[in-house]
N, C-alpha and C. Protein backbone atom coordinates (compact mmCIF):
# COMPACT_ATOMS: atom_id res chain seq x y z
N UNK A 1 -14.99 35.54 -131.05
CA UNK A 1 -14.25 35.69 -129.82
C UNK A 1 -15.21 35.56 -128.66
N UNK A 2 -14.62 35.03 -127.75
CA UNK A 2 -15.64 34.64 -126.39
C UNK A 2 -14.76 35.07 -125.31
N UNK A 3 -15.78 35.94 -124.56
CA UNK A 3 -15.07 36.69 -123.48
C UNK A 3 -15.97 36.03 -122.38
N UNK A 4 -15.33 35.65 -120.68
CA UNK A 4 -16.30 35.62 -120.03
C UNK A 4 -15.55 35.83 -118.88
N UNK A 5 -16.57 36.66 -118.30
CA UNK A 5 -16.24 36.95 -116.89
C UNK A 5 -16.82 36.42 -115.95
N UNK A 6 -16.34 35.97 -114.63
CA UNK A 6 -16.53 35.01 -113.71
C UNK A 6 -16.59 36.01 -112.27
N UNK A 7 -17.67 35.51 -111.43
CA UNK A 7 -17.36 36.20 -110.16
C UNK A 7 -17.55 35.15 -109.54
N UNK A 8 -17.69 35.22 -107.76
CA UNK A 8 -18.13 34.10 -106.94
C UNK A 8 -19.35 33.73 -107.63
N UNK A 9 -20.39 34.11 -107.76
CA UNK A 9 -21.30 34.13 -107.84
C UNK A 9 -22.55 33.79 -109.34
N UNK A 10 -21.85 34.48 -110.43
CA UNK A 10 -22.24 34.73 -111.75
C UNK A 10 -20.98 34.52 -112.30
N UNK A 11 -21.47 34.30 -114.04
CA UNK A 11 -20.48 33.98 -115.08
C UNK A 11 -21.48 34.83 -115.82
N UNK A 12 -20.85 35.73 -116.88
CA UNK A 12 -22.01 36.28 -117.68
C UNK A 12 -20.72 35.89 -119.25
N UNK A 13 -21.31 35.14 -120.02
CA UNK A 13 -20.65 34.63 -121.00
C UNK A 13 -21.02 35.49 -122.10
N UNK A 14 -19.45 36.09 -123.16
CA UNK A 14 -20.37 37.25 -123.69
C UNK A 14 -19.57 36.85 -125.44
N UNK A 15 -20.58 36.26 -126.99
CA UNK A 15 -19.69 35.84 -127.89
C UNK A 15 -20.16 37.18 -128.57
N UNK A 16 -19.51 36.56 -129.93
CA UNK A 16 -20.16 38.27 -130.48
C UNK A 16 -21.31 38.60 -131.31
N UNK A 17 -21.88 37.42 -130.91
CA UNK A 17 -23.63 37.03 -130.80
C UNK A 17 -24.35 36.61 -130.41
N UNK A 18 -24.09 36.50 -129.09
CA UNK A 18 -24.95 36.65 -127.69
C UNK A 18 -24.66 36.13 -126.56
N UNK A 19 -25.38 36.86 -125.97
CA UNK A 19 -24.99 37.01 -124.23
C UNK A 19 -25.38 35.44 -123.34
N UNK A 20 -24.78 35.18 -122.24
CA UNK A 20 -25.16 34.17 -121.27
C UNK A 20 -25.16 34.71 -120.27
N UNK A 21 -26.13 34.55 -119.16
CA UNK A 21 -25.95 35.46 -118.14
C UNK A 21 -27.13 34.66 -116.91
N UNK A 22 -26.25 34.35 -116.11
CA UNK A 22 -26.42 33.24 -114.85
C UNK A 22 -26.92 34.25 -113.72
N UNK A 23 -27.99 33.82 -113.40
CA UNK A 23 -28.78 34.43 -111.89
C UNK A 23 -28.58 33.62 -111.00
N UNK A 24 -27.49 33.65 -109.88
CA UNK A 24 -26.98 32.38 -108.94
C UNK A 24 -25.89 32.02 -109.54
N UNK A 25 -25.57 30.75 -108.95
CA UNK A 25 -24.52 30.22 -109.15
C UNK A 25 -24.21 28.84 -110.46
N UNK A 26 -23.47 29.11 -110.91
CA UNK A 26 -23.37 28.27 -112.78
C UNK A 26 -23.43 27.13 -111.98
N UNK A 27 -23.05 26.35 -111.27
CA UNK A 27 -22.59 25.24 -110.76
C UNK A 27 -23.66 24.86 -109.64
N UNK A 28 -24.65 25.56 -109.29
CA UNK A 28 -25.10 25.25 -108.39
C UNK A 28 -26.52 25.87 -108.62
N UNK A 29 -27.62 26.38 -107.27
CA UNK A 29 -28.97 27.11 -108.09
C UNK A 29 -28.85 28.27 -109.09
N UNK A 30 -29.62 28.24 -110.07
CA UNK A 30 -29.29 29.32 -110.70
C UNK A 30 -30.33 29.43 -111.86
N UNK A 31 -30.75 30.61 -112.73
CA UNK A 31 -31.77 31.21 -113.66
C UNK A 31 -30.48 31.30 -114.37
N UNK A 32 -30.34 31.35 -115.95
CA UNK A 32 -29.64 30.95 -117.16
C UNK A 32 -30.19 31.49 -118.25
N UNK A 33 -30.05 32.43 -118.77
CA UNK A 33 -30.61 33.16 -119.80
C UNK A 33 -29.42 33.30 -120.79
N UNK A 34 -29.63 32.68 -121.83
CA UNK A 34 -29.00 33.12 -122.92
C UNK A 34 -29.81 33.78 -124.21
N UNK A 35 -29.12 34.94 -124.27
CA UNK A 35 -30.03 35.75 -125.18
C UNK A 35 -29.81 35.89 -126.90
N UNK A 36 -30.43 35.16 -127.61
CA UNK A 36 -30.52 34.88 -128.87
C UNK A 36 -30.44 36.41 -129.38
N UNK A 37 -29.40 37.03 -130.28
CA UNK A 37 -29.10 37.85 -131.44
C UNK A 37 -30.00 38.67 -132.25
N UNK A 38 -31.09 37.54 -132.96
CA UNK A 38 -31.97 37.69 -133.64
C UNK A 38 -33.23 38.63 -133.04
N UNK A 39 -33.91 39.56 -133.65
CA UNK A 39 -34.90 40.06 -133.10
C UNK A 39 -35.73 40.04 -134.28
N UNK A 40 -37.13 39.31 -133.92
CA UNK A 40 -38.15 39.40 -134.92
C UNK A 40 -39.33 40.11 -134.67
N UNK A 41 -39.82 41.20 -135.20
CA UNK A 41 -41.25 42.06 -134.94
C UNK A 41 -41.10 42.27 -133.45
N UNK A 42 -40.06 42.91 -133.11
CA UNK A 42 -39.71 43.66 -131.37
C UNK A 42 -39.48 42.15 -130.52
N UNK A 43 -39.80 41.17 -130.99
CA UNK A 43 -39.04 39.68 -130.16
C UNK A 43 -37.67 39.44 -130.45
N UNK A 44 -37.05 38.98 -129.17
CA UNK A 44 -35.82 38.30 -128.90
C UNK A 44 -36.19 36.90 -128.26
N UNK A 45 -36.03 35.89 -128.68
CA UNK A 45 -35.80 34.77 -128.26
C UNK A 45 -34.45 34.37 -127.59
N UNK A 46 -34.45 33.47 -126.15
CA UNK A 46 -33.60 33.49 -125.49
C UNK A 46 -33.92 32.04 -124.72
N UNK A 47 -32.53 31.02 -124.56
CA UNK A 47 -33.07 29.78 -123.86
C UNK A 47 -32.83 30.26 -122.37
N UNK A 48 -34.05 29.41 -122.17
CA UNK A 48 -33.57 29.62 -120.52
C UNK A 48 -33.72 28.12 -119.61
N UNK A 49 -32.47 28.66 -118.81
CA UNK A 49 -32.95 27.25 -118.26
C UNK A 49 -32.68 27.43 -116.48
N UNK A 50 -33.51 26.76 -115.66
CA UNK A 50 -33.54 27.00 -114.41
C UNK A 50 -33.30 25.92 -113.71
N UNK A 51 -32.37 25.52 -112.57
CA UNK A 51 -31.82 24.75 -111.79
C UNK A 51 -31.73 25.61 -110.36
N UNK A 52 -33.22 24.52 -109.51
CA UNK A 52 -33.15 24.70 -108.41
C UNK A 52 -33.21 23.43 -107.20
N UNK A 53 -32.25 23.17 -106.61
CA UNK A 53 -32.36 22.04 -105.69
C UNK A 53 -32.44 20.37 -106.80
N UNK A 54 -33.11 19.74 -106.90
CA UNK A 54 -33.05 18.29 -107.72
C UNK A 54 -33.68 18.81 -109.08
N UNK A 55 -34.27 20.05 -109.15
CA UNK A 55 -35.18 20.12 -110.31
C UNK A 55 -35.05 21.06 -111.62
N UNK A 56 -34.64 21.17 -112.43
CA UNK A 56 -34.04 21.60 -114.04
C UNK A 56 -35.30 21.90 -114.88
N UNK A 57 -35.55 23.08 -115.32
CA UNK A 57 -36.41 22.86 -116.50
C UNK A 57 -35.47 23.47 -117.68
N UNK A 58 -35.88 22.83 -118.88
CA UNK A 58 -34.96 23.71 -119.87
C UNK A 58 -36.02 23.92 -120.94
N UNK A 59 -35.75 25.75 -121.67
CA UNK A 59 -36.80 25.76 -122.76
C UNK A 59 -36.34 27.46 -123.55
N UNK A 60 -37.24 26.94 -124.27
CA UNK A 60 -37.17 28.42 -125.01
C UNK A 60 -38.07 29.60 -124.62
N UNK A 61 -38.12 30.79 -124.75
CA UNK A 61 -38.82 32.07 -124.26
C UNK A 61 -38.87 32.70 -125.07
N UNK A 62 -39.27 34.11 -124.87
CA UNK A 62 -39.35 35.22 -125.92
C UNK A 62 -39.47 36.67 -125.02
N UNK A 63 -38.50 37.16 -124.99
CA UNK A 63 -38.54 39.00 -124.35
C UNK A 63 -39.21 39.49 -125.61
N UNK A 64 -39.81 40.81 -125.21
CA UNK A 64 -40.00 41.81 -125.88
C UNK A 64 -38.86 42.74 -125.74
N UNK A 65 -38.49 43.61 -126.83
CA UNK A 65 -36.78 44.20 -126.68
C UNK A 65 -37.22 45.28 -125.50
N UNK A 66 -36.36 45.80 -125.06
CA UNK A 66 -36.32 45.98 -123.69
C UNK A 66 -36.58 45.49 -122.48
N UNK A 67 -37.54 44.54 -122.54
CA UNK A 67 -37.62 43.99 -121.35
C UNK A 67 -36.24 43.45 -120.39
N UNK A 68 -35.44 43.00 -120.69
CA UNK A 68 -34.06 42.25 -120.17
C UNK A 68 -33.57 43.75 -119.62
N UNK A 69 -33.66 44.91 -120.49
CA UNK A 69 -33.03 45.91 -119.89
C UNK A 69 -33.61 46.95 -118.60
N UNK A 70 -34.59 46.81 -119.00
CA UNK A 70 -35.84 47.15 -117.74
C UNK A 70 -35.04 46.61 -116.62
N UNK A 71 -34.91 45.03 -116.40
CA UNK A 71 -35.07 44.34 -115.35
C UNK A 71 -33.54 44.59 -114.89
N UNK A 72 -32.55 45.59 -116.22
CA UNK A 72 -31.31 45.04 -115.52
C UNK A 72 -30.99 46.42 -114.77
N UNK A 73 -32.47 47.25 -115.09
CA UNK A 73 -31.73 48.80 -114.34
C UNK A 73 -32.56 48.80 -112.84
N UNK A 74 -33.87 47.88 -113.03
CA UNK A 74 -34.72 47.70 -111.51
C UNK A 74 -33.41 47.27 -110.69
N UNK A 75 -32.58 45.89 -110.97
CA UNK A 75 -31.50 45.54 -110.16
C UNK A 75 -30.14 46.49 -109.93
N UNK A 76 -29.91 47.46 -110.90
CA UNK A 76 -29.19 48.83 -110.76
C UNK A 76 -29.88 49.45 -109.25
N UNK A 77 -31.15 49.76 -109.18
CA UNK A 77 -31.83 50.42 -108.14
C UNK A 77 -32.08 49.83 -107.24
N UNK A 78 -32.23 48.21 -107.29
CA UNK A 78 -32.44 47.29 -105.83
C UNK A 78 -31.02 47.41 -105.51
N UNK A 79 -29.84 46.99 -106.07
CA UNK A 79 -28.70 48.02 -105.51
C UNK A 79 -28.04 48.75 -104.98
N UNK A 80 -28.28 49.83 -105.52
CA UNK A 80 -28.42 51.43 -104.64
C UNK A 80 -28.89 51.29 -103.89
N UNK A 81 -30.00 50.50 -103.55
CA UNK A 81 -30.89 50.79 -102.24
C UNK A 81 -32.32 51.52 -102.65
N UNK A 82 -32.22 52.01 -103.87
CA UNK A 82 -33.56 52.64 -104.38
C UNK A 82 -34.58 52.56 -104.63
N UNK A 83 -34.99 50.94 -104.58
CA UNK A 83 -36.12 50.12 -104.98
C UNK A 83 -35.81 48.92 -103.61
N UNK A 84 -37.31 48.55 -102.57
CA UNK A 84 -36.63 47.31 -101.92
C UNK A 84 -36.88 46.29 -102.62
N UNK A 85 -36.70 46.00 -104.05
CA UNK A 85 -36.53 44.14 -105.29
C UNK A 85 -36.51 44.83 -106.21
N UNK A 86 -36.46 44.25 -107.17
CA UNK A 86 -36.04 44.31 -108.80
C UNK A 86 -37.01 43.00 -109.05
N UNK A 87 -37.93 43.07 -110.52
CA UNK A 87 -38.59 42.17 -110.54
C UNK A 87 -38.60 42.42 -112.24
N UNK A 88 -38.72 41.16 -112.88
CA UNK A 88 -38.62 40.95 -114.37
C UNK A 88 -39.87 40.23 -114.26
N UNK A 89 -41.02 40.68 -114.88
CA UNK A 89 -42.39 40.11 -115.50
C UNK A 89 -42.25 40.10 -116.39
N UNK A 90 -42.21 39.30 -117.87
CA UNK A 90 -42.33 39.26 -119.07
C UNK A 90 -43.68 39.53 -119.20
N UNK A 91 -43.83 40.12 -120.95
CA UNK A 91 -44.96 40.12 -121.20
C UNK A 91 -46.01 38.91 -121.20
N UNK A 92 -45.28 37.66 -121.69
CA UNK A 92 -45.84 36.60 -121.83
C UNK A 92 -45.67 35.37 -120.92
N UNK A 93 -45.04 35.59 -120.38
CA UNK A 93 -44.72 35.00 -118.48
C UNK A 93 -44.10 34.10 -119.22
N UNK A 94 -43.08 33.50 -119.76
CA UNK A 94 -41.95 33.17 -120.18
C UNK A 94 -41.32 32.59 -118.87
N UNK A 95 -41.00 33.67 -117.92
CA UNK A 95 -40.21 33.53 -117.10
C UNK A 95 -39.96 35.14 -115.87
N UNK A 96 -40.38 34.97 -114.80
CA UNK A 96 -41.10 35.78 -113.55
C UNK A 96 -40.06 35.54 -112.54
N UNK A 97 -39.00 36.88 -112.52
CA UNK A 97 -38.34 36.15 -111.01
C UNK A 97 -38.27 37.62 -110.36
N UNK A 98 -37.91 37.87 -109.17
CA UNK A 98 -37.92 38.59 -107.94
C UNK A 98 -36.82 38.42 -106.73
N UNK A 99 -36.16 39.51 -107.24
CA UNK A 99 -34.75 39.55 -106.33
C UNK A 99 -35.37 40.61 -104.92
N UNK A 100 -34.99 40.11 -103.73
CA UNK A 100 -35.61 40.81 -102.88
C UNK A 100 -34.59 40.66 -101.28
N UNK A 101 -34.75 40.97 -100.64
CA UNK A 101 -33.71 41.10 -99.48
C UNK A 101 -33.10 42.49 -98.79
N UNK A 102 -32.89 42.09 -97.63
CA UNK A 102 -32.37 43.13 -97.08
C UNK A 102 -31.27 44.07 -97.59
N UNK A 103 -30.54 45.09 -97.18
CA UNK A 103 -29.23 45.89 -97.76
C UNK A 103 -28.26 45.33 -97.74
N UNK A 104 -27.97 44.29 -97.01
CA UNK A 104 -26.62 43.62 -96.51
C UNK A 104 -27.43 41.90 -96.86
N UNK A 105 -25.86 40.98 -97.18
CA UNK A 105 -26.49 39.96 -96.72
C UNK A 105 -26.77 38.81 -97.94
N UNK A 106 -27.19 37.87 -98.22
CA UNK A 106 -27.42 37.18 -99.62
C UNK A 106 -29.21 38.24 -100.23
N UNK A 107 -29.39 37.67 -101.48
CA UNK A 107 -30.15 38.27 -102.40
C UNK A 107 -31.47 37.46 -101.93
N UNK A 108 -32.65 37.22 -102.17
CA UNK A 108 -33.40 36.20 -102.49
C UNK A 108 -34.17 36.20 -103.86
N UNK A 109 -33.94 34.70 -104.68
CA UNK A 109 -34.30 34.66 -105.74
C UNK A 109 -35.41 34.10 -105.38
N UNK A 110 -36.56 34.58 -106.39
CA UNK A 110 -37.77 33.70 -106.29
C UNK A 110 -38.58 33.86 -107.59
N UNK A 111 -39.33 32.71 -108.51
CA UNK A 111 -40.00 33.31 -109.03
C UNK A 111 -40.72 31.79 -109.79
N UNK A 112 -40.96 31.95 -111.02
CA UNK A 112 -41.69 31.38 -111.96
C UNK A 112 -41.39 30.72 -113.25
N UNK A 113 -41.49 29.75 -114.10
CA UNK A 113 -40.72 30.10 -115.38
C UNK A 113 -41.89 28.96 -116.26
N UNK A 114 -42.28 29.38 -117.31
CA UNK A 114 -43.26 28.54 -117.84
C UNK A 114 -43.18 28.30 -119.66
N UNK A 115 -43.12 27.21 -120.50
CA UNK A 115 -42.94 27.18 -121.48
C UNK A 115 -43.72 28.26 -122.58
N UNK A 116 -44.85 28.68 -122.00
CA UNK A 116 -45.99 29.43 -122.93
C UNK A 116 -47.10 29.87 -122.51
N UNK A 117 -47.34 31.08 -122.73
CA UNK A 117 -48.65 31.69 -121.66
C UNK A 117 -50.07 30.98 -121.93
N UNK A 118 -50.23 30.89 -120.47
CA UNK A 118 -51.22 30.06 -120.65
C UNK A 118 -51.51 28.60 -119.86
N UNK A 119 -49.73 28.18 -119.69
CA UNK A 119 -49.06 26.95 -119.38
C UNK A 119 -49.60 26.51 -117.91
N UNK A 120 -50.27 25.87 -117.87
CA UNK A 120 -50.78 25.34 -116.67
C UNK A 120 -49.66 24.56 -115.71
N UNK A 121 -48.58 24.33 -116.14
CA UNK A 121 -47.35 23.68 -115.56
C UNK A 121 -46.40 24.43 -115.49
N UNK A 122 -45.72 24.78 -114.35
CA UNK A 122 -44.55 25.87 -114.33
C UNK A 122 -43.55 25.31 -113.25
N UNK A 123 -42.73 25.69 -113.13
CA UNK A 123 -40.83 25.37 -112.54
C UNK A 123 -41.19 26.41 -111.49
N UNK A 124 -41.65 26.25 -110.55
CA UNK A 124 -41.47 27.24 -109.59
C UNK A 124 -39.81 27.50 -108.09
N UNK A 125 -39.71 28.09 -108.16
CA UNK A 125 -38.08 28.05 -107.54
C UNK A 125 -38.00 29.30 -106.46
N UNK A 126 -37.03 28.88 -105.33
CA UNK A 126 -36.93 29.76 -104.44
C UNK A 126 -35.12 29.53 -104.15
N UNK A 127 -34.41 30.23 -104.40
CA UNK A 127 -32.99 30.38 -103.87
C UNK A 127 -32.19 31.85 -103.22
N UNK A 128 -30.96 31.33 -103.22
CA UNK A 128 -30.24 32.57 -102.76
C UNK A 128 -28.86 32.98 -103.22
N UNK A 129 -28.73 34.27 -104.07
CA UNK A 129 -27.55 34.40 -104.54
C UNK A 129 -26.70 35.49 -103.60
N UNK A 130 -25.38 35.67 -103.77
CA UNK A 130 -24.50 36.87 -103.46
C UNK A 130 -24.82 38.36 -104.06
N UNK A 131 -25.09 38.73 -102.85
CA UNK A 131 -25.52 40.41 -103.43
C UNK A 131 -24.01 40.78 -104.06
N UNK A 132 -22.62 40.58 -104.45
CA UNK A 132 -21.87 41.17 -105.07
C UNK A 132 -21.72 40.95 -106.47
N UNK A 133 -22.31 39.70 -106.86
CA UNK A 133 -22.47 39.78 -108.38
C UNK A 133 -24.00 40.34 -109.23
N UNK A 134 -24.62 41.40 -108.19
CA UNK A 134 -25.82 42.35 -108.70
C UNK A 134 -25.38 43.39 -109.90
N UNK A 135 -24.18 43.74 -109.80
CA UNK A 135 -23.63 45.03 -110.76
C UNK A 135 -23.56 44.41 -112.11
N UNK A 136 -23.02 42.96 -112.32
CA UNK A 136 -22.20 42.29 -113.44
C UNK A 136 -23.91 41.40 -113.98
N UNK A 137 -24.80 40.87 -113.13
CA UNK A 137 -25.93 40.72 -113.74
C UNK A 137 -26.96 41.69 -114.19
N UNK A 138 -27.01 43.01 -113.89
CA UNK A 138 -27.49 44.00 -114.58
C UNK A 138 -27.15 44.45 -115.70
N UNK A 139 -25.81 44.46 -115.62
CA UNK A 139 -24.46 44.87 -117.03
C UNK A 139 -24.99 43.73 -118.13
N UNK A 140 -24.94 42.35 -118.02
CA UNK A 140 -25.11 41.68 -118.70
C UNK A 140 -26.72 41.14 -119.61
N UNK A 141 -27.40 41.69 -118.69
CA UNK A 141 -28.87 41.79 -119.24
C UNK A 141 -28.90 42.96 -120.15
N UNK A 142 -28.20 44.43 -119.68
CA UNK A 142 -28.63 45.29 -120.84
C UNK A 142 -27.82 45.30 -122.03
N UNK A 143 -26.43 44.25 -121.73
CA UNK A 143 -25.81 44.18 -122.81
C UNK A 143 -26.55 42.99 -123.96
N UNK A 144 -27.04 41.87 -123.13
CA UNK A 144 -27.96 40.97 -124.14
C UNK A 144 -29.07 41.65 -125.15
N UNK A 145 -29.79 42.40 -124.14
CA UNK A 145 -30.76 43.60 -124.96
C UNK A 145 -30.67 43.85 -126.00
N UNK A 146 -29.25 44.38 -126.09
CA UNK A 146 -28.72 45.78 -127.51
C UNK A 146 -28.15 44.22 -128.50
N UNK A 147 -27.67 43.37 -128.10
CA UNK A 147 -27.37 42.37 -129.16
C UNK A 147 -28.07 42.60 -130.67
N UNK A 148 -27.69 42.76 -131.76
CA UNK A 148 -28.33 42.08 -133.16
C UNK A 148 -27.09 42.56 -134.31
């Protein structure tokens, strides 16, 4: 069964083995994490793919388990107002982004995304999403997390 919920902003696509979950807009700029089921020795593998302005990278990654959920409670607290960004560093720089912005107003995405640490070539990207789909991209990162 495939459930997905849609806002202006985000689609977080949810089967009943794993999560999709759009930073920006599906149709337009946006970070794309789909989070692979499987967890091997505390890894989750997850494709990701990033579309900003003319430029697409697409690839595979690897969270360490929790990490996705970390990043989805920093954006719980950039939120609230409790933190000024929410920032997801992987252990292995996979993929580096930074939600940051005022209280009111669009989000700013910014960050990094690289096939393998180490990677001398990286997708670097700067956009802007709707601060109202922050609640439903937090939800959907810690729900990818608990996946297996």
């Amino acid at each position: 069964m495939t459930v997905e919920r849609r806002l202006s902003d985000v689609v977080i696509v949810m089967k009943h083995d794993q999560t999709i979950i759009f930073i920006g807009k599906k149709d337009a700029n946006h970070v794309m994490i789909e989070v692979m089921p499987k967890v091997v020795a505390g890894w989750r593998s997850a494709n990701i793919v990033v579309r900003c302005g003319v430029w697409t990278g697409h690839y595979e990654g690897q969270f360490l388990v929790g990490e996705l959920t970390k990043f989805g409670k920093e954006i719980e607290d950039y939120r609230e107002k409790v933190k000024p960004a929410a920032a997801l560093n992987s252990v292995e720089h996979y993929l580096q982004i930074r939600l940051s912005g005022e209280g009111h107003g669009p989000v700013h995405v910014s960050g990094e995304a690289r096939e393998r640490l180490g990677a001398k070539t990286a997708l670097v990207f700067e956009f802007e999403m709707d601060r109202g789909a922050l609640a439903d991209v937090a939800r959907g990162l810690m729900e990818g997390d608990r996946l297996e």
